[in-house]
N, C-alpha and C. Protein backbone atom coordinates (compact mmCIF):
# COMPACT_ATOMS: atom_id res chain seq x y z
N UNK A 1 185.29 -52.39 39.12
CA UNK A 1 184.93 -53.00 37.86
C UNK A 1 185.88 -54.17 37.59
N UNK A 2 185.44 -55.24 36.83
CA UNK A 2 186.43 -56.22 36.68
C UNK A 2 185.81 -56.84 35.05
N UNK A 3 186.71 -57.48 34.90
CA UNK A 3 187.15 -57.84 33.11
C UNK A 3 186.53 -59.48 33.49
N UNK A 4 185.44 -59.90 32.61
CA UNK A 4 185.05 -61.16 33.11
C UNK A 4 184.96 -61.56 31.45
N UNK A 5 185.11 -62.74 31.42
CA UNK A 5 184.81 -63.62 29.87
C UNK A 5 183.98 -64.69 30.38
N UNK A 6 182.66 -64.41 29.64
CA UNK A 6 181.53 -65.17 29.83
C UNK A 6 182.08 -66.15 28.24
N UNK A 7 181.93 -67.76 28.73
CA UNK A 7 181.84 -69.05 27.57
C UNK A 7 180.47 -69.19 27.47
N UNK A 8 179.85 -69.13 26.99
CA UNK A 8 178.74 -69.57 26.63
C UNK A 8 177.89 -70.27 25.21
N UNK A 9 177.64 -71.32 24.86
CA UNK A 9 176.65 -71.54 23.46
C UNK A 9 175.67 -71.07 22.66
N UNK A 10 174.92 -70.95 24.05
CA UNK A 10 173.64 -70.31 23.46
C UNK A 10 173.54 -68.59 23.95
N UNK A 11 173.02 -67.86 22.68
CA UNK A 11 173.17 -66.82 22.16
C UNK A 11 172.34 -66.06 23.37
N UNK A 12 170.93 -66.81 24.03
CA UNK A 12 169.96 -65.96 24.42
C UNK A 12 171.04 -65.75 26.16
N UNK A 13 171.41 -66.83 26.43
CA UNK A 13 172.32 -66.96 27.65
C UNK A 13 173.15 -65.95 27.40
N UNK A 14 173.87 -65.78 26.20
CA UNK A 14 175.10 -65.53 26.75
C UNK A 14 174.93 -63.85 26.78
N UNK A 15 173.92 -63.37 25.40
CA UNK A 15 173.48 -61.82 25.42
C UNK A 15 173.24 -61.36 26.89
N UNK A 16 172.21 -62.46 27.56
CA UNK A 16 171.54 -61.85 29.09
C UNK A 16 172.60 -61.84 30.36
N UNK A 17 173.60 -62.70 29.94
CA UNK A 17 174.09 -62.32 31.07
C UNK A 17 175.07 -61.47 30.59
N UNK A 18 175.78 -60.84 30.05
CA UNK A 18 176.36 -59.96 29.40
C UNK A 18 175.73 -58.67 29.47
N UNK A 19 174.29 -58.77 29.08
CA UNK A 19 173.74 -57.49 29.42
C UNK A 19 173.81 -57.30 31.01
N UNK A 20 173.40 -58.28 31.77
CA UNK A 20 173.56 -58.06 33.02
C UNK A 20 174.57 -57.64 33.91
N UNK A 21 176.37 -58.24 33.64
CA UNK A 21 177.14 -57.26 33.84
C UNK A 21 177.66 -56.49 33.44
N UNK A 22 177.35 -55.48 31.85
CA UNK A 22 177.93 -54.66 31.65
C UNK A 22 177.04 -53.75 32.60
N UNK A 23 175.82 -53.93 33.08
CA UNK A 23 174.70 -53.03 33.57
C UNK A 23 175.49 -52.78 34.97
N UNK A 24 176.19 -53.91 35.65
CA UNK A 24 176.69 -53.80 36.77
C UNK A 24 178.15 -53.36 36.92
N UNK A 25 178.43 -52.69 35.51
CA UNK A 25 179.97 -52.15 35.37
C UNK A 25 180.90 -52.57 35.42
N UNK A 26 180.72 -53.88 34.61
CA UNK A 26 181.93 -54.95 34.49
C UNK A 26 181.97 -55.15 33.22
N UNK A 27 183.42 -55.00 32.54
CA UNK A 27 184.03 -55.43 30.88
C UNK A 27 183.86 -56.89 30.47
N UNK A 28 182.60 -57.22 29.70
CA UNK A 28 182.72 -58.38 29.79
C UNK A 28 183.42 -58.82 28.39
N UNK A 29 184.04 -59.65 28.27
CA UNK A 29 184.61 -60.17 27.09
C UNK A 29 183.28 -61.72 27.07
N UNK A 30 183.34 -61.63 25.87
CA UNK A 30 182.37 -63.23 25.01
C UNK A 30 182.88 -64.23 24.55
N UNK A 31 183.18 -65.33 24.45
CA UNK A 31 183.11 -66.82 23.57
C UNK A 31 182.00 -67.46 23.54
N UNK A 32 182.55 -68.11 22.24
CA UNK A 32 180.96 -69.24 22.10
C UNK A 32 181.48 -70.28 22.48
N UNK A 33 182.42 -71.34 22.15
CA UNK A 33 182.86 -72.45 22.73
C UNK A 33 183.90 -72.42 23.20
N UNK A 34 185.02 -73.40 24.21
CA UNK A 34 185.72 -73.79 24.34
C UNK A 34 187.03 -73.27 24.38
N UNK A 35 186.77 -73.74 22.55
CA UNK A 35 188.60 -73.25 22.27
C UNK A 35 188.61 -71.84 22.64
N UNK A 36 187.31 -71.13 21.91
CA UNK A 36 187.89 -69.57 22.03
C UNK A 36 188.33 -69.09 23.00
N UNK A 37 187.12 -69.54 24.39
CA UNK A 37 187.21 -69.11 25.64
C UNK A 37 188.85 -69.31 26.06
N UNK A 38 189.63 -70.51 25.91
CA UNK A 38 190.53 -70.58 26.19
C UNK A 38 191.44 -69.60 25.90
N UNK A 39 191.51 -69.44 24.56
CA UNK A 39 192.35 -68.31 23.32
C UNK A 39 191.71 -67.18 24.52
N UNK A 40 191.33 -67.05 24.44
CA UNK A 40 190.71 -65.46 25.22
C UNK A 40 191.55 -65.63 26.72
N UNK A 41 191.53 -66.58 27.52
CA UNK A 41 192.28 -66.37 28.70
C UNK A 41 193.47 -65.91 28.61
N UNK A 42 194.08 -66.36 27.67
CA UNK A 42 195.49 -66.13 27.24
C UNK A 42 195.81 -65.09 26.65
N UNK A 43 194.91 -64.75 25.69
CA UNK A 43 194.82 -63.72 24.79
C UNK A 43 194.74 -62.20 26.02
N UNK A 44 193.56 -62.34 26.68
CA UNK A 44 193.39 -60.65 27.63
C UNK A 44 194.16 -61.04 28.85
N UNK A 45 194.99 -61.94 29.13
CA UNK A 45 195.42 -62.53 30.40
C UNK A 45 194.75 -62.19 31.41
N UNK A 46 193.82 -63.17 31.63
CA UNK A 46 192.71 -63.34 32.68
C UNK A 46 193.16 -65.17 33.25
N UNK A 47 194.21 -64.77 33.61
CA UNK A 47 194.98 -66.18 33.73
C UNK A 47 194.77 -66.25 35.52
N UNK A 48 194.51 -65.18 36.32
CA UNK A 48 193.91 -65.64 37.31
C UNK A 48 193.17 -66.44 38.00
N UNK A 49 192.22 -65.73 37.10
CA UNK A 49 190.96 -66.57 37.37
C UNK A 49 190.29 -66.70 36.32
N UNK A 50 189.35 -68.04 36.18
CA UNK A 50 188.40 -68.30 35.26
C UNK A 50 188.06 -69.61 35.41
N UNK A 51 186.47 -69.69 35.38
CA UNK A 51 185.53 -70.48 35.39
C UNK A 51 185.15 -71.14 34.02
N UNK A 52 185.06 -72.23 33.76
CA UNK A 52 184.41 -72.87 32.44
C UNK A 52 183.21 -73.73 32.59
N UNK A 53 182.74 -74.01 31.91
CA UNK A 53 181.38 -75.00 31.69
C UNK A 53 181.97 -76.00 31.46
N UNK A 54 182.22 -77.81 31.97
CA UNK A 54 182.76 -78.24 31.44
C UNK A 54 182.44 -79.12 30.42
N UNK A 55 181.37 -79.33 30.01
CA UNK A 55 180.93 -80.09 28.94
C UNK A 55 180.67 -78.52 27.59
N UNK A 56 180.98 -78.34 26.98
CA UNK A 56 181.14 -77.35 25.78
C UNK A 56 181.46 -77.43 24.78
N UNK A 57 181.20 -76.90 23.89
CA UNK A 57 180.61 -77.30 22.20
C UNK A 57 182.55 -76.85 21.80
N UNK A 58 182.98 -77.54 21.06
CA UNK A 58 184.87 -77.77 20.69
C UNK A 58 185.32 -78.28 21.61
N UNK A 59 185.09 -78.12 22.70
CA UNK A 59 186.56 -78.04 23.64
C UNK A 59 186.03 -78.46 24.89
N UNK A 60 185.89 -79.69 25.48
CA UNK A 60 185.47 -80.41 26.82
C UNK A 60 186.18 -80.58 27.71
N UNK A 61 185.82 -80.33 28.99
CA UNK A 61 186.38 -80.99 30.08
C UNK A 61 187.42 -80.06 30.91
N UNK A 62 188.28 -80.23 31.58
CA UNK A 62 188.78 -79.51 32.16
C UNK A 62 190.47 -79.29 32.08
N UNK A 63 191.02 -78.44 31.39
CA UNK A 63 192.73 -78.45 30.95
C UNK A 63 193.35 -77.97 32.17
């Protein structure tokens, strides 16, 4: 099992894939934009690894 934080905007995206890996037995943590996602890397230290979208609603591009 692994701890994943899905960024996502839109609500219908971000529910489905969320439903999809908790189904596959993975903790998923949620953001809606940017900043949070960031706050959240830091926050559950998932400082390994993590993927972003880089155009995203607050917070663009790549830090």
């Amino acid at each position: 099992m692994s701890r994943i934080l899905i960024v996502e905007d839109d609500p219908a995206i971000l529910c489905g894939l969320r439903d999809n890996l908790e189904f596959e037995s993975h903790q998923v943590l949620t953001a809606t934009d940017g900043e949070a996602g960031y706050r959240a890397v830091w926050r559950c230290d998932l400082t390994r690894r993590a993927a972003f979208q880089v155009f995203a609603p607050v917070q663009e591009g790549l830090k």
